[in-house]
PDB file of N, CA and C in Angstrom:
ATOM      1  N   UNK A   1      -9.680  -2.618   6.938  1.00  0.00           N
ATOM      2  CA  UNK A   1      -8.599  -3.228   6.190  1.00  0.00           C
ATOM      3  C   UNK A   1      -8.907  -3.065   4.713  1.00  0.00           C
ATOM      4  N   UNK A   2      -8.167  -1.966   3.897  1.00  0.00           N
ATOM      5  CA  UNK A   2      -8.148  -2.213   2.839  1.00  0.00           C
ATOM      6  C   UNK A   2      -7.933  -2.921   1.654  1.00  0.00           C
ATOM      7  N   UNK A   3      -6.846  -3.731   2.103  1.00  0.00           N
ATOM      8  CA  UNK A   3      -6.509  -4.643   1.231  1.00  0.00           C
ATOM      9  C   UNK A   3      -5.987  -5.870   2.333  1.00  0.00           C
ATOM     10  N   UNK A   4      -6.255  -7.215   1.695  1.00  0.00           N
ATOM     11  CA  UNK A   4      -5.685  -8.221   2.466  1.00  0.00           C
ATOM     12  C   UNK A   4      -5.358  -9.539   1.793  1.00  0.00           C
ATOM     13  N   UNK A   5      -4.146 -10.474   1.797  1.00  0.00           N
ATOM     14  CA  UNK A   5      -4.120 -11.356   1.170  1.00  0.00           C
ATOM     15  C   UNK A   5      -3.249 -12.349   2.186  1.00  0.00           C
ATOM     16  N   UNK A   6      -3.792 -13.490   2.917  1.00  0.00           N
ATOM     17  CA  UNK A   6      -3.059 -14.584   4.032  1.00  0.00           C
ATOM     18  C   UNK A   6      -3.163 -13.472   5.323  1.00  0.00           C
ATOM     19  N   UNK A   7      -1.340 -13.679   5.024  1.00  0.00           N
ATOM     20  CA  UNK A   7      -0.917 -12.776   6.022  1.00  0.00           C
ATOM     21  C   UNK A   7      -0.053 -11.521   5.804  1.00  0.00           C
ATOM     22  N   UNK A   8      -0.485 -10.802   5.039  1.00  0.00           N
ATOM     23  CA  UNK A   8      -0.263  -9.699   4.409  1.00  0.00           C
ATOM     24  C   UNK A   8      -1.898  -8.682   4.494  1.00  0.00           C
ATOM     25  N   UNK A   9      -1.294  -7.829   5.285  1.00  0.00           N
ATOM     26  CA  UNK A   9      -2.974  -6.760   5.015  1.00  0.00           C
ATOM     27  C   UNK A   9      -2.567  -5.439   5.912  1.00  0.00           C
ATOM     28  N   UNK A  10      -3.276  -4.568   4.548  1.00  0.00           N
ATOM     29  CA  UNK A  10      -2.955  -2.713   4.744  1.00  0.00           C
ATOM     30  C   UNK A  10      -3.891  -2.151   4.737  1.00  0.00           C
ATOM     31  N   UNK A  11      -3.831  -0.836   5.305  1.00  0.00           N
ATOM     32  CA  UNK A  11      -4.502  -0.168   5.583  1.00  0.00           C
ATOM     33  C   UNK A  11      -4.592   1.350   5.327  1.00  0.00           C
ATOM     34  N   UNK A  12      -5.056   2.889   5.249  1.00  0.00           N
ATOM     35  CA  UNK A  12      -4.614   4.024   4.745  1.00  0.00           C
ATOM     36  C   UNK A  12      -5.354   4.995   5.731  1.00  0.00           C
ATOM     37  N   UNK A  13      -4.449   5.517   6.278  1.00  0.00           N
ATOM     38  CA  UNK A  13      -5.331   6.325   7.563  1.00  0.00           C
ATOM     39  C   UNK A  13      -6.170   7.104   6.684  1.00  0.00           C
ATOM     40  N   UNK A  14      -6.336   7.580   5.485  1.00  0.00           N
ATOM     41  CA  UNK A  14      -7.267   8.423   4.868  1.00  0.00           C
ATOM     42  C   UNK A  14      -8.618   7.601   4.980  1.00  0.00           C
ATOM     43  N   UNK A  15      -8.194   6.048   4.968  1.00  0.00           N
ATOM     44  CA  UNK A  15      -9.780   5.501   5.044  1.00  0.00           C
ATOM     45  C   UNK A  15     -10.621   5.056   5.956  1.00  0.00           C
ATOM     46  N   UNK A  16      -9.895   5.701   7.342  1.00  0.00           N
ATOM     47  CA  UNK A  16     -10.446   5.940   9.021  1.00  0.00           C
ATOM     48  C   UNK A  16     -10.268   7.386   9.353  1.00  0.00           C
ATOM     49  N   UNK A  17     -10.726   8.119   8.374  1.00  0.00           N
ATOM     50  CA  UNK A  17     -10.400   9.581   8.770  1.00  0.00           C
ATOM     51  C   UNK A  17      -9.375  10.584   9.062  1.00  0.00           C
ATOM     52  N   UNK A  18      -8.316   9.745   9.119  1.00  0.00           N
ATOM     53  CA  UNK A  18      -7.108  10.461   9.348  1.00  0.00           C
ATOM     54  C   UNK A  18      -6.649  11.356   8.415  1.00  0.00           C
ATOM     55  N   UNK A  19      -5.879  12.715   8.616  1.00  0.00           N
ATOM     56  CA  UNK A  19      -5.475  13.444   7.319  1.00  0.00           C
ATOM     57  C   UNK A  19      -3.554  13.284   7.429  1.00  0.00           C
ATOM     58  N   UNK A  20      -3.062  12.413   7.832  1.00  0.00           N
ATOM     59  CA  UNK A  20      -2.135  12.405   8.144  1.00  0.00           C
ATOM     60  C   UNK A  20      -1.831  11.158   6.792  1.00  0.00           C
ATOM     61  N   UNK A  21      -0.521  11.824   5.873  1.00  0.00           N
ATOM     62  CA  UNK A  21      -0.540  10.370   4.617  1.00  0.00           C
ATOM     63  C   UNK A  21       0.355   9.250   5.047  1.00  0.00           C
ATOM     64  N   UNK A  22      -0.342   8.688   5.815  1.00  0.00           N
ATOM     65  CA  UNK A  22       0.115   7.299   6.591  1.00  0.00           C
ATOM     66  C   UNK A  22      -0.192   5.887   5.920  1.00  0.00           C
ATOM     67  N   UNK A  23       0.225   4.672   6.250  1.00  0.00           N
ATOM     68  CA  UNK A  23      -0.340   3.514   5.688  1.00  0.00           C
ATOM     69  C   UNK A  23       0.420   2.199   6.662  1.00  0.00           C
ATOM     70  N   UNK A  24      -0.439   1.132   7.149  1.00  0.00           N
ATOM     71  CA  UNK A  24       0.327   0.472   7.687  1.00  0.00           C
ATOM     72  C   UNK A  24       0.116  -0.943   6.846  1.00  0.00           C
ATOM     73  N   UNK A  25       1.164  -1.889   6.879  1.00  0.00           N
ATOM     74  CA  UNK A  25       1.238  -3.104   6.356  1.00  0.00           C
ATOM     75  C   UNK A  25       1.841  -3.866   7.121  1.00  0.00           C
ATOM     76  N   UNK A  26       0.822  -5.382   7.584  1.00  0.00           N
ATOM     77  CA  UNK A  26       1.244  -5.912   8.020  1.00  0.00           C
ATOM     78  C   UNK A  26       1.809  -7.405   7.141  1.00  0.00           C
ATOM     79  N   UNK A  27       2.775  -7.266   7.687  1.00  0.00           N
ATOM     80  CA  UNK A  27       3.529  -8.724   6.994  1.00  0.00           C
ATOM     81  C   UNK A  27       4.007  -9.558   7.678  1.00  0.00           C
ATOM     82  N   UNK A  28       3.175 -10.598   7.747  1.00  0.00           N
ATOM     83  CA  UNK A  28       3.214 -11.611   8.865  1.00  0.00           C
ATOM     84  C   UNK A  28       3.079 -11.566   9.856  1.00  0.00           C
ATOM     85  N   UNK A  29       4.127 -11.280  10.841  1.00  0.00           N
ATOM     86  CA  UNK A  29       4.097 -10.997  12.352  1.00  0.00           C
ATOM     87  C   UNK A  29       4.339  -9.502  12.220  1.00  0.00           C
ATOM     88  N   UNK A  30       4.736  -8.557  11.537  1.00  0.00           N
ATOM     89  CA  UNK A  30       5.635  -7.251  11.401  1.00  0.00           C
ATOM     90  C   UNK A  30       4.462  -6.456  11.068  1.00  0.00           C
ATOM     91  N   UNK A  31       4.016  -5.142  11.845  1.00  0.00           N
ATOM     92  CA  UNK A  31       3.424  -3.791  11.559  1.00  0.00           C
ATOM     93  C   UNK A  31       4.681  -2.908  11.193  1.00  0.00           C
ATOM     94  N   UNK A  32       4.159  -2.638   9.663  1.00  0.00           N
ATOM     95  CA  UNK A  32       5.398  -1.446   8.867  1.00  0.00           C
ATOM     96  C   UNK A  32       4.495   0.187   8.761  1.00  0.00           C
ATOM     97  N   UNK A  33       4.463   1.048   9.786  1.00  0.00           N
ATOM     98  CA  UNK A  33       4.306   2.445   9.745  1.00  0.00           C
ATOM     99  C   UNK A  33       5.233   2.704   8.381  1.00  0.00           C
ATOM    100  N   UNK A  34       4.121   3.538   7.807  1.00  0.00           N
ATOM    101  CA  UNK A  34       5.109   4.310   6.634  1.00  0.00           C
ATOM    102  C   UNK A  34       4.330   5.605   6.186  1.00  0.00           C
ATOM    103  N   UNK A  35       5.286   6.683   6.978  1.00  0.00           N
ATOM    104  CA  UNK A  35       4.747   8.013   6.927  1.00  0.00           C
ATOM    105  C   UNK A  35       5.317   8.813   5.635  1.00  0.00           C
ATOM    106  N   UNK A  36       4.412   9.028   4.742  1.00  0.00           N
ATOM    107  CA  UNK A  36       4.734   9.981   3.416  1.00  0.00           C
ATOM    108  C   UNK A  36       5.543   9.262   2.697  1.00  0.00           C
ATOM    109  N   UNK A  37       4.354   7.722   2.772  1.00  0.00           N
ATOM    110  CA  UNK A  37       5.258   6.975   1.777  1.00  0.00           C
ATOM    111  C   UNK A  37       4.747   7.437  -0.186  1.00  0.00           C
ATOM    112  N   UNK A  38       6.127   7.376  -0.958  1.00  0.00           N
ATOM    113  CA  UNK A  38       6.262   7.744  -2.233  1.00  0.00           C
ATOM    114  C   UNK A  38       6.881   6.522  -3.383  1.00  0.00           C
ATOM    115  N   UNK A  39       6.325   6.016  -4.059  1.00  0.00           N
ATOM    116  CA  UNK A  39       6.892   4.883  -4.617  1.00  0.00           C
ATOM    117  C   UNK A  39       7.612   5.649  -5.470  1.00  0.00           C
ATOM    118  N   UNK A  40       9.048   5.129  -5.818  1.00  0.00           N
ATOM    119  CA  UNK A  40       9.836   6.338  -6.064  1.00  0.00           C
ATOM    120  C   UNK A  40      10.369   5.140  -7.838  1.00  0.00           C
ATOM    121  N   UNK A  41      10.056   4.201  -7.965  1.00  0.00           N
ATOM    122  CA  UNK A  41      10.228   3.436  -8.679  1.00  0.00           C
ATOM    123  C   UNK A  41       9.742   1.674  -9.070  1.00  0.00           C
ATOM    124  N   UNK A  42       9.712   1.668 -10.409  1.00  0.00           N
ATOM    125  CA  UNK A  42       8.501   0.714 -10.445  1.00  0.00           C
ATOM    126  C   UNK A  42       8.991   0.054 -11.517  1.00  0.00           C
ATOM    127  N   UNK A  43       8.727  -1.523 -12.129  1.00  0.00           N
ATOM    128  CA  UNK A  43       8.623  -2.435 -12.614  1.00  0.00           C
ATOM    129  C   UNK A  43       7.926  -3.209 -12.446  1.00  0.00           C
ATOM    130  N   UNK A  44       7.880  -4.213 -14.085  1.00  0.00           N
ATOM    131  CA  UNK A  44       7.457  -5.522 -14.155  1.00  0.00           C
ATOM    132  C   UNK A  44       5.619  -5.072 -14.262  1.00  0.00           C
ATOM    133  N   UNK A  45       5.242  -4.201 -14.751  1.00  0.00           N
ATOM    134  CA  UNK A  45       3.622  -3.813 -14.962  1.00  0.00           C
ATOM    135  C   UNK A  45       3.025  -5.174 -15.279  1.00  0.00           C
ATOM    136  N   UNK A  46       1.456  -5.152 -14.287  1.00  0.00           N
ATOM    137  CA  UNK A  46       0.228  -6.646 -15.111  1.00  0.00           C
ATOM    138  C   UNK A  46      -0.580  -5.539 -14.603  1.00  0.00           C
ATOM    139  N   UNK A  47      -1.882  -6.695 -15.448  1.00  0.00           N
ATOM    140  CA  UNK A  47      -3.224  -6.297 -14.605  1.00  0.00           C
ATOM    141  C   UNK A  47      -3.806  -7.180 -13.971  1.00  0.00           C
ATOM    142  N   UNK A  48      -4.465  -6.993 -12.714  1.00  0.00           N
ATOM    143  CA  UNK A  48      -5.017  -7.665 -11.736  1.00  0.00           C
ATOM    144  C   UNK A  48      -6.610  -7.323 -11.402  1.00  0.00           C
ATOM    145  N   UNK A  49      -7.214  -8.002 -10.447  1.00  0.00           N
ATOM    146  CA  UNK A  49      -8.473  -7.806 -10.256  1.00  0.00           C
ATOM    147  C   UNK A  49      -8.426  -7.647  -8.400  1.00  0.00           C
ATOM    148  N   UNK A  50      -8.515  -6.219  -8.077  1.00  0.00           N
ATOM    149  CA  UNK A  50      -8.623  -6.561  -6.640  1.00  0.00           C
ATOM    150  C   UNK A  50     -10.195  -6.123  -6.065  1.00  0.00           C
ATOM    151  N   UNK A  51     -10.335  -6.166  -4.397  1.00  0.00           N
ATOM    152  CA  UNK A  51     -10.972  -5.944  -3.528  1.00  0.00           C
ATOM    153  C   UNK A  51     -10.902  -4.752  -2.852  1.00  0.00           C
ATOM    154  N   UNK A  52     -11.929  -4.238  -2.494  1.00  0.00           N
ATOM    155  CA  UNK A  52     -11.545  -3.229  -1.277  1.00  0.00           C
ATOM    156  C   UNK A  52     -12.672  -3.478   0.050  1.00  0.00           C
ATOM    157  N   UNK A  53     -12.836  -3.097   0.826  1.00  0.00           N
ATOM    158  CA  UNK A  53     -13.573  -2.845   2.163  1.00  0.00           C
ATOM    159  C   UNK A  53     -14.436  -2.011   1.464  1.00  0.00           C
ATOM    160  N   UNK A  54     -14.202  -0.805   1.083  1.00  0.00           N
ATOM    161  CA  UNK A  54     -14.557   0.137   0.718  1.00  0.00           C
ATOM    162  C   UNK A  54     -15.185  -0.123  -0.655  1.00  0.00           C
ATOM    163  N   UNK A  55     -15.280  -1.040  -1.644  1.00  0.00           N
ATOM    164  CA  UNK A  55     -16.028  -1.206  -2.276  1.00  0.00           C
ATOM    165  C   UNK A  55     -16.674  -2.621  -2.634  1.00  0.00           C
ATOM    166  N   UNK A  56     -18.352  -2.115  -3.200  1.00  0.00           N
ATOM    167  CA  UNK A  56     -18.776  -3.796  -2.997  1.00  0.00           C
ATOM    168  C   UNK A  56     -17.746  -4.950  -4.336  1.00  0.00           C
ATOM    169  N   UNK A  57     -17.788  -4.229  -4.942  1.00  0.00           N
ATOM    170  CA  UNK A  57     -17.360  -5.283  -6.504  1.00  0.00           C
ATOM    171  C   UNK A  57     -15.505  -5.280  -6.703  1.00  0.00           C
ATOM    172  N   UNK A  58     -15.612  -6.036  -7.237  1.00  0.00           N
ATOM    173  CA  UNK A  58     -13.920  -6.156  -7.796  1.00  0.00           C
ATOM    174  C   UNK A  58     -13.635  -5.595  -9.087  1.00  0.00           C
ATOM    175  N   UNK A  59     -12.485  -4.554  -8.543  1.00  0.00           N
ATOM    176  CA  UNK A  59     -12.100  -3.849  -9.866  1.00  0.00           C
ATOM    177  C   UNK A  59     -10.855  -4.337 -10.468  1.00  0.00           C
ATOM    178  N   UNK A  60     -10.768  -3.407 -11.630  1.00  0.00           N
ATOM    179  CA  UNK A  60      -9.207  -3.835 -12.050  1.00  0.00           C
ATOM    180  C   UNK A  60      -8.496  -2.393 -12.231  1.00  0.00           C
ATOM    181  N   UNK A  61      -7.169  -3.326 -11.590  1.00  0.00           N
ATOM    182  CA  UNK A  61      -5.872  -2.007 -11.190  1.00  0.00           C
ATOM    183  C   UNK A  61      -4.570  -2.441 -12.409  1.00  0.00           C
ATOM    184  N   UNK A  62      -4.133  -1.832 -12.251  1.00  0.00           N
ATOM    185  CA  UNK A  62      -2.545  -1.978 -13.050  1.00  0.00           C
ATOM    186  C   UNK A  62      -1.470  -1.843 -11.928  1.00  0.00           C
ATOM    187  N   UNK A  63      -1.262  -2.363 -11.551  1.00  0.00           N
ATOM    188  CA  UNK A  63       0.417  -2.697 -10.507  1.00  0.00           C
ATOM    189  C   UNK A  63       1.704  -3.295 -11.062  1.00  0.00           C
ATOM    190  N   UNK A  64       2.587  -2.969 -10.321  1.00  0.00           N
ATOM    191  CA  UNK A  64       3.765  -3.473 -10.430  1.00  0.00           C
ATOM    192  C   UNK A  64       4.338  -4.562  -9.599  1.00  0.00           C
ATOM    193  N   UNK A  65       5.008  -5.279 -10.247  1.00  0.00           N
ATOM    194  CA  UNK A  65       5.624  -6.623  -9.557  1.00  0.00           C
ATOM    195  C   UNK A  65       6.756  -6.214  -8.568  1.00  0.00           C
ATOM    196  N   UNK A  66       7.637  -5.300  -8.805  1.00  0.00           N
ATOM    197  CA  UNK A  66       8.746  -4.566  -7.854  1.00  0.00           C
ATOM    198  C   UNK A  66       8.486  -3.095  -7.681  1.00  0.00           C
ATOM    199  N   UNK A  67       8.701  -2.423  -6.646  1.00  0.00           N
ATOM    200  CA  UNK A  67       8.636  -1.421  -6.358  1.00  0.00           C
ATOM    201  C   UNK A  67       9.669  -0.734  -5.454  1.00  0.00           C
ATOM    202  N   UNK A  68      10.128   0.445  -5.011  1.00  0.00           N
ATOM    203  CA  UNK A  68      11.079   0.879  -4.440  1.00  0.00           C
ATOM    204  C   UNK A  68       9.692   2.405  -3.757  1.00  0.00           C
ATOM    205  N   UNK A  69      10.197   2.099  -2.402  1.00  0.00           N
ATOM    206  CA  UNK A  69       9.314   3.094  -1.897  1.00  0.00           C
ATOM    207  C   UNK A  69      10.267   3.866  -0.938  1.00  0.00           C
ATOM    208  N   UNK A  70      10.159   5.573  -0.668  1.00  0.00           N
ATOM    209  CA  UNK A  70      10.939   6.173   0.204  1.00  0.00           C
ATOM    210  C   UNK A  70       9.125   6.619   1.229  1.00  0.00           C
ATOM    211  N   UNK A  71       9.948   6.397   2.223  1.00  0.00           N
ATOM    212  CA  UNK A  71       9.174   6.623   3.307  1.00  0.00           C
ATOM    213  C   UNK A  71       9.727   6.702   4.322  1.00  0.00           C
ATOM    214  N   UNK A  72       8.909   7.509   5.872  1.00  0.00           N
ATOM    215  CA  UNK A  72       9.816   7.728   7.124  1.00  0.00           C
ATOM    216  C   UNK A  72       9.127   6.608   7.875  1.00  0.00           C
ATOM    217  N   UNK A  73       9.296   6.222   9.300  1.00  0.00           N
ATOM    218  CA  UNK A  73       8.941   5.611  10.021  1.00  0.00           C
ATOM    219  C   UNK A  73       7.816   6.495  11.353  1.00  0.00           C
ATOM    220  N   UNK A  74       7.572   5.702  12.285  1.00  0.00           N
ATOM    221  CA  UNK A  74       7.168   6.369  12.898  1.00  0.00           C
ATOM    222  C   UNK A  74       7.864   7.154  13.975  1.00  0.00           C
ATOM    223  N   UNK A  75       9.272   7.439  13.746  1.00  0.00           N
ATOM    224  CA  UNK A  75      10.191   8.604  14.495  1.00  0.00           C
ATOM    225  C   UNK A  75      10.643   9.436  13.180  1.00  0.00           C
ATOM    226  N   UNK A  76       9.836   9.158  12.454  1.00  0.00           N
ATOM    227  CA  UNK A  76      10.205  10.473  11.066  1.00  0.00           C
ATOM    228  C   UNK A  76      11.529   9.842  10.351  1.00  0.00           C
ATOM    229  N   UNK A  77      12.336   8.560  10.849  1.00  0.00           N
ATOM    230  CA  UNK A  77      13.614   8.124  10.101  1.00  0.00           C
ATOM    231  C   UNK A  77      13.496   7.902   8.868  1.00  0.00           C
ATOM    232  N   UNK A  78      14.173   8.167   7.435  1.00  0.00           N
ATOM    233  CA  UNK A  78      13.846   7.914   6.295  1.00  0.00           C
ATOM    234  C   UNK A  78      14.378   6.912   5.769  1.00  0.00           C
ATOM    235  N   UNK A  79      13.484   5.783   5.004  1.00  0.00           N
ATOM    236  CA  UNK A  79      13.985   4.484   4.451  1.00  0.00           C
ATOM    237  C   UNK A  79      13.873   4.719   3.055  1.00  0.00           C
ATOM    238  N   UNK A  80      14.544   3.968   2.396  1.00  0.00           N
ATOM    239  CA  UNK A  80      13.805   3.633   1.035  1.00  0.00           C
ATOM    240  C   UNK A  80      13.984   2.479   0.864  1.00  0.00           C
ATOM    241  N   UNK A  81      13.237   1.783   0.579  1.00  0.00           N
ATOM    242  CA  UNK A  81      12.989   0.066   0.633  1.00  0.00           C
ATOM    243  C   UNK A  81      12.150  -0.815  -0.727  1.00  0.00           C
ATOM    244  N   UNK A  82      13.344  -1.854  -1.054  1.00  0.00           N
ATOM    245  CA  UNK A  82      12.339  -2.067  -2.318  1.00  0.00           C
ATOM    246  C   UNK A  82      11.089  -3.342  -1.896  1.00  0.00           C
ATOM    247  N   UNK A  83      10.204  -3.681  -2.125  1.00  0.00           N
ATOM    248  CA  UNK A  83       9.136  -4.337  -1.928  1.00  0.00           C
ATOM    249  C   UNK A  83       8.822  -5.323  -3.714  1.00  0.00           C
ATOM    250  N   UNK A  84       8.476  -6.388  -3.078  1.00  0.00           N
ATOM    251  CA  UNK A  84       7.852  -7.321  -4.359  1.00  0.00           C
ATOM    252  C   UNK A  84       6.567  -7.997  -4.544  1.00  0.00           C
ATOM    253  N   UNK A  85       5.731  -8.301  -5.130  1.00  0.00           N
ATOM    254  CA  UNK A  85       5.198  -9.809  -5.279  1.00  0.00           C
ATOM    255  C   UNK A  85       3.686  -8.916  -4.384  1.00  0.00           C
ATOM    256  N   UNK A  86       3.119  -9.587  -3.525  1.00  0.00           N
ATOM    257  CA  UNK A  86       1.583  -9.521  -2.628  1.00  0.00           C
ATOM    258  C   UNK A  86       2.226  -8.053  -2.475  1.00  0.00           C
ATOM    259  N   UNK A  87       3.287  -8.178  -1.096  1.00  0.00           N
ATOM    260  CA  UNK A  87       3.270  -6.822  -0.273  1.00  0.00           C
ATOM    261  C   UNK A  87       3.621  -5.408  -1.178  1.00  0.00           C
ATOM    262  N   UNK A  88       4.245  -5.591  -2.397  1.00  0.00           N
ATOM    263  CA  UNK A  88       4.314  -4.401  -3.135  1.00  0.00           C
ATOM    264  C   UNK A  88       3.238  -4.143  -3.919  1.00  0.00           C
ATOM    265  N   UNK A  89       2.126  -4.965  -4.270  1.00  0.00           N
ATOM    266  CA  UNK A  89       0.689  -4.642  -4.690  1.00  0.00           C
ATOM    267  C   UNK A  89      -0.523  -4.080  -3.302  1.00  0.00           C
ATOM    268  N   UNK A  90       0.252  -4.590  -2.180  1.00  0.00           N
ATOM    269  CA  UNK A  90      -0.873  -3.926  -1.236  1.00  0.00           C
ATOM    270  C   UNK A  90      -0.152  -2.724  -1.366  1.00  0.00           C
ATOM    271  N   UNK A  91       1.113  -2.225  -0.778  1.00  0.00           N
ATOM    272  CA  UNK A  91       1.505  -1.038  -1.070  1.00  0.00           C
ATOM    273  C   UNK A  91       0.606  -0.193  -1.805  1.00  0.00           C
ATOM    274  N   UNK A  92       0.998  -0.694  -3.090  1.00  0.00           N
ATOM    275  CA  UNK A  92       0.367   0.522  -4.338  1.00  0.00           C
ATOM    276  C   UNK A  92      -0.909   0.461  -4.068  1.00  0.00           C
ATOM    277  N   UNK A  93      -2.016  -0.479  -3.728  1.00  0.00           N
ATOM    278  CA  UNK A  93      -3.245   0.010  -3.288  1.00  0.00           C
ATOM    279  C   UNK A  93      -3.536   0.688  -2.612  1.00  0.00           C
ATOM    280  N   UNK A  94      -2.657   0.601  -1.539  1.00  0.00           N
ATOM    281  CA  UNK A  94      -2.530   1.793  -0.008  1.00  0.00           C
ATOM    282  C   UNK A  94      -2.187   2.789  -0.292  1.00  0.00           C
ATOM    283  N   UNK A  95      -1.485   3.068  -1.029  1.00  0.00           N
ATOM    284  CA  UNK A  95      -0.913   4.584  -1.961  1.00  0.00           C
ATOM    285  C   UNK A  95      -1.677   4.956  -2.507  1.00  0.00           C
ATOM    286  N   UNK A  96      -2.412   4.722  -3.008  1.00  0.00           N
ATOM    287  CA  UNK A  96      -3.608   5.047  -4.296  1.00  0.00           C
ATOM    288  C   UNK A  96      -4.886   5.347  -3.087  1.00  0.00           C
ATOM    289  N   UNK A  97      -5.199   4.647  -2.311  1.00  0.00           N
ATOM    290  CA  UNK A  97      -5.881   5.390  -1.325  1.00  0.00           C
ATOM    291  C   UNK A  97      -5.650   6.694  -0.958  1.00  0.00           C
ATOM    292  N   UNK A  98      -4.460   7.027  -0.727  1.00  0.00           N
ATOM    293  CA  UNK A  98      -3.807   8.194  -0.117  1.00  0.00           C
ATOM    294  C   UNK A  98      -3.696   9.585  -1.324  1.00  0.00           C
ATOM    295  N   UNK A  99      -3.729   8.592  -2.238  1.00  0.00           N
ATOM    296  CA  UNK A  99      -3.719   9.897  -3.849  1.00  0.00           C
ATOM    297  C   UNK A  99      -5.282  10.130  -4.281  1.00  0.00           C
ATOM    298  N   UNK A 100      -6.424   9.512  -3.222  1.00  0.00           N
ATOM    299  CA  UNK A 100      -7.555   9.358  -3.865  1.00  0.00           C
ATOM    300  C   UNK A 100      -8.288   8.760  -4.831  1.00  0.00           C
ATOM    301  N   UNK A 101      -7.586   7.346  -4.573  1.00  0.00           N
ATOM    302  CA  UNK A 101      -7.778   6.498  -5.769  1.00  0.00           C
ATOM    303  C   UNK A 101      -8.471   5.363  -5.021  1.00  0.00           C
ATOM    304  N   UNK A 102      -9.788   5.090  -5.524  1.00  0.00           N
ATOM    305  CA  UNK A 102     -10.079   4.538  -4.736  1.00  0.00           C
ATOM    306  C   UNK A 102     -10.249   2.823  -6.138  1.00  0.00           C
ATOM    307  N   UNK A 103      -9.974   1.624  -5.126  1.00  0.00           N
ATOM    308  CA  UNK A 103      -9.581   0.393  -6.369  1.00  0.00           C
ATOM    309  C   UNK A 103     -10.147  -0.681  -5.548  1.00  0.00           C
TER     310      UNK A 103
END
């Protein structure tokens, strides 16, 4: 688990070996597959201090408060969906995994 906050927590198949640019987020009760997800638009910039699995110390990232992401599902269907607040900062961490960013 790359990132996690309550009941919100994602993950980036790049960081279980997978080469497939996948990411799942769970939100609450809901697993969201999101294959070749692309944040296609962004607002509301801070800076924050997060965590990873993957690393011992806490860094600092720059995220956005709203985000708009296009992505397929897991039958390849294409969404674009805007996201806010926790789940659009795990997003962009999970993305940034996938671009080789490791935070």
């Amino acid at each position: 688990l790359a990132a996690h906050h309550d009941d919100c927590v994602g993950m980036a198949g790049n960081m279980i070996g997978s080469l497939t640019r996948i990411i799942i987020v769970t939100m609450g009760e809901e697993d969201v597959v999101m294959v070749n997800p692309v944040i296609i638009k962004r607002s509301g910039m801070y800076l924050t201090k997060e965590g990873c699995l993957s690393l011992e110390d806490v860094t600092r990232a720059k995220r956005y408060e709203n985000i708009t992401v296009a992505w397929q599902d897991d039958s390849f269907h294409r969404h674009v969906t805007s996201y806010s607040g926790w789940v659009a900062q795990i997003i962009q961490h999970e993305v940034d995994h996938l671009d080789g960013i490791l935070v």
